[in-house]
PDB file of N, CA and C in Angstrom:
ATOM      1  N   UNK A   1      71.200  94.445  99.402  1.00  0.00           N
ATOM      2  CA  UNK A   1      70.996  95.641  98.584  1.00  0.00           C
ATOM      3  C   UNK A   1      69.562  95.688  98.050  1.00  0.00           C
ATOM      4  N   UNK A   2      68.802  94.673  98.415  1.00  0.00           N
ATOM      5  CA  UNK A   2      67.127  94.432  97.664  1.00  0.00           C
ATOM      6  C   UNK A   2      66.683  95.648  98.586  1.00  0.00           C
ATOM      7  N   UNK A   3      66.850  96.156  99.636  1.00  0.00           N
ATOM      8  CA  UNK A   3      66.266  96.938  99.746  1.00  0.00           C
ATOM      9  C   UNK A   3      66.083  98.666  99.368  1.00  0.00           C
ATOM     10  N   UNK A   4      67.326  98.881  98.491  1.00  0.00           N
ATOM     11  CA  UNK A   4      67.851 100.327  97.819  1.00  0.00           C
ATOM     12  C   UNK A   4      67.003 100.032  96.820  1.00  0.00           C
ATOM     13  N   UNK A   5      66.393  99.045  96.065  1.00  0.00           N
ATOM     14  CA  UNK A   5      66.357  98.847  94.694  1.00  0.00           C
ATOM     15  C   UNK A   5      65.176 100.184  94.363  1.00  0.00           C
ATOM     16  N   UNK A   6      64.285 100.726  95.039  1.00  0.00           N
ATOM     17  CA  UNK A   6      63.394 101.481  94.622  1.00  0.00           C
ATOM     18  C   UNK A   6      63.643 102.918  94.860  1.00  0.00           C
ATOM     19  N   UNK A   7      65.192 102.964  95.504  1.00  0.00           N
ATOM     20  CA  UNK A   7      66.042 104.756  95.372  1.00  0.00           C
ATOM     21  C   UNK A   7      66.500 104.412  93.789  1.00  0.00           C
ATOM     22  N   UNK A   8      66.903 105.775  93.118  1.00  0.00           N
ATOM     23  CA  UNK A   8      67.577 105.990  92.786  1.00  0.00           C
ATOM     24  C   UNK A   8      68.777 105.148  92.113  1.00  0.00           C
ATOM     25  N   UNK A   9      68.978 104.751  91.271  1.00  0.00           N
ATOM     26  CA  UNK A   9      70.436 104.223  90.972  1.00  0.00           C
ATOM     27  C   UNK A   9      71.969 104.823  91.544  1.00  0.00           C
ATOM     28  N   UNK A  10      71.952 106.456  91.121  1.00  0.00           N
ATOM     29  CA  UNK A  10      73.077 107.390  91.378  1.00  0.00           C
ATOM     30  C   UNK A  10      73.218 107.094  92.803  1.00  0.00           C
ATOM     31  N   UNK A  11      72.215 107.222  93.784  1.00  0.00           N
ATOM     32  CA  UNK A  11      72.576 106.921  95.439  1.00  0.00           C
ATOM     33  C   UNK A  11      73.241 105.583  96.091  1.00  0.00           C
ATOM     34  N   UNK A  12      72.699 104.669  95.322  1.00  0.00           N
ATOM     35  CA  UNK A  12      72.925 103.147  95.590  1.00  0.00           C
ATOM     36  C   UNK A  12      74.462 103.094  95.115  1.00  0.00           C
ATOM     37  N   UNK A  13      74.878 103.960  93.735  1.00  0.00           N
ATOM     38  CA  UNK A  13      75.833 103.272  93.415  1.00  0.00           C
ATOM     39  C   UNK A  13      76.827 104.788  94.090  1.00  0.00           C
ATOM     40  N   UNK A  14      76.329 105.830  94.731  1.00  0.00           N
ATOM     41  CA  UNK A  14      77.487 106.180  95.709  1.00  0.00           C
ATOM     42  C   UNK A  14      77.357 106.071  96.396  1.00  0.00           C
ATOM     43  N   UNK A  15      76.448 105.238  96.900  1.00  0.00           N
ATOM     44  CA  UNK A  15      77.076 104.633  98.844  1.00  0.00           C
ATOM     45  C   UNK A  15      78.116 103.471  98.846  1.00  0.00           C
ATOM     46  N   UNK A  16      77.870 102.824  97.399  1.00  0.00           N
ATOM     47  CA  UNK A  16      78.635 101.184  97.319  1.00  0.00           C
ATOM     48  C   UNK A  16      79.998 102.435  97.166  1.00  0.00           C
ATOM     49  N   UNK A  17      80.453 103.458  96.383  1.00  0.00           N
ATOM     50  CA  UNK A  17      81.921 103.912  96.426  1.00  0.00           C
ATOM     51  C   UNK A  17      82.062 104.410  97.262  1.00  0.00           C
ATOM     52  N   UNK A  18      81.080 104.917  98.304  1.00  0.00           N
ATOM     53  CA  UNK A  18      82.005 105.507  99.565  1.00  0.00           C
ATOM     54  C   UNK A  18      82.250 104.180 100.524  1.00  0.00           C
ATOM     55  N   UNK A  19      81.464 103.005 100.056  1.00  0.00           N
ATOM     56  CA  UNK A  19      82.173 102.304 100.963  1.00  0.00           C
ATOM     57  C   UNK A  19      83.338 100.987 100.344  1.00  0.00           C
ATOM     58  N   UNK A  20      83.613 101.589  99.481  1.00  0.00           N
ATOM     59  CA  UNK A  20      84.868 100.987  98.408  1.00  0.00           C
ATOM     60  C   UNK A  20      86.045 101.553  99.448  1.00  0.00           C
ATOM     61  N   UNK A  21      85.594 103.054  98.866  1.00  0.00           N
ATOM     62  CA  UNK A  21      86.898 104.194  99.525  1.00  0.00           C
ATOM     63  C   UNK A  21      87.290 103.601 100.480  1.00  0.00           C
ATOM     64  N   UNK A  22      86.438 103.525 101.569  1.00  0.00           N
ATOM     65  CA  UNK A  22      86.367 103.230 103.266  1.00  0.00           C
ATOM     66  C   UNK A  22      87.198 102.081 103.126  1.00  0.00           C
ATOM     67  N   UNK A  23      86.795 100.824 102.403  1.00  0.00           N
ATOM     68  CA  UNK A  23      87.258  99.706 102.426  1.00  0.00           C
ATOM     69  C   UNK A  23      89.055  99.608 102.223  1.00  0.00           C
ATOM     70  N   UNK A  24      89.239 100.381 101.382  1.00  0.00           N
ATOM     71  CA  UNK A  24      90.354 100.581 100.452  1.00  0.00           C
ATOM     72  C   UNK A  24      91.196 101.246 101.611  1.00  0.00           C
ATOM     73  N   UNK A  25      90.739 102.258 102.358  1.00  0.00           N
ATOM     74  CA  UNK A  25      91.195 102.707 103.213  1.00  0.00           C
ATOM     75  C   UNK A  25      92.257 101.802 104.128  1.00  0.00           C
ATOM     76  N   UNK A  26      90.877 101.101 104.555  1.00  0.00           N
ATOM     77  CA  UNK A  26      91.180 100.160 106.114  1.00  0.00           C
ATOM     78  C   UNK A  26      92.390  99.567 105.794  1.00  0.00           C
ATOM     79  N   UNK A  27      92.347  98.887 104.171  1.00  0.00           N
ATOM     80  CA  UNK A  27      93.435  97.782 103.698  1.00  0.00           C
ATOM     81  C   UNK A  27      94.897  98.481 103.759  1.00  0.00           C
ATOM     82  N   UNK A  28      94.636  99.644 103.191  1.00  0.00           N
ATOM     83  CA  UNK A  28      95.875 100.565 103.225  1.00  0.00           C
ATOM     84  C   UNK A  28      96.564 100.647 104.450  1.00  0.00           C
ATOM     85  N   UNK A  29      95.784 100.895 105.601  1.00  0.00           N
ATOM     86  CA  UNK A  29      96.244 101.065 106.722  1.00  0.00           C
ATOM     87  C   UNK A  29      96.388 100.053 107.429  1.00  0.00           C
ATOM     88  N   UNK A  30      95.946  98.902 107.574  1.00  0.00           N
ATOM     89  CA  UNK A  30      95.973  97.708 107.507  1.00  0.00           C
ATOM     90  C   UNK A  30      97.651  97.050 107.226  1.00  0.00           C
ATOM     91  N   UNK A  31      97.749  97.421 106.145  1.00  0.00           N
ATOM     92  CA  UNK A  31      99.025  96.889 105.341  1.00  0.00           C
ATOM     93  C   UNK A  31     100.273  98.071 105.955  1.00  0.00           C
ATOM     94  N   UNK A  32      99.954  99.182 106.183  1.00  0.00           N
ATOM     95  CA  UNK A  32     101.273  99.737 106.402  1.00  0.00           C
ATOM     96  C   UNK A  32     100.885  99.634 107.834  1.00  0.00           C
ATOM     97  N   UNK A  33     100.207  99.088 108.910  1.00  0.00           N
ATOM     98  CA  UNK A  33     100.770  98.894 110.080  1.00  0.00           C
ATOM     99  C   UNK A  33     101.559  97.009 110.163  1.00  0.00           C
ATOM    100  N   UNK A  34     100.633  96.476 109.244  1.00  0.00           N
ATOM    101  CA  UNK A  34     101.835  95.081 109.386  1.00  0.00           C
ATOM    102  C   UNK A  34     103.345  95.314 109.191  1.00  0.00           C
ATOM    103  N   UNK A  35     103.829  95.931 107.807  1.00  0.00           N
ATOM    104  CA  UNK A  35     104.829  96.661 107.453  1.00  0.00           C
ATOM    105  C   UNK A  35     105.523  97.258 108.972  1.00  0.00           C
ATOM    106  N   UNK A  36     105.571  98.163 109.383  1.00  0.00           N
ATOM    107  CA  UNK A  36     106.020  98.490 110.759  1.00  0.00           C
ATOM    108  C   UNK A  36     106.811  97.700 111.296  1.00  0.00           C
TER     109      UNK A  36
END
């Protein structure tokens, strides 16, 4: 992340939640195909 450090704060810290979302995603789907 040393390299965002000279954007913006607001950008840095919504790319880290869109890739929360994303993350959160995978697990979700992840978990309901083991489930199956």
């Amino acid at each position: 992340m040393e390299m965002f450090t000279s954007e913006s704060g607001r950008g840095q810290s919504a790319m880290v939640q869109r890739w929360m979302e994303w993350k959160n995603m995978v697990a979700s789907l992840g978990s309901n195909a083991l489930e199956v």
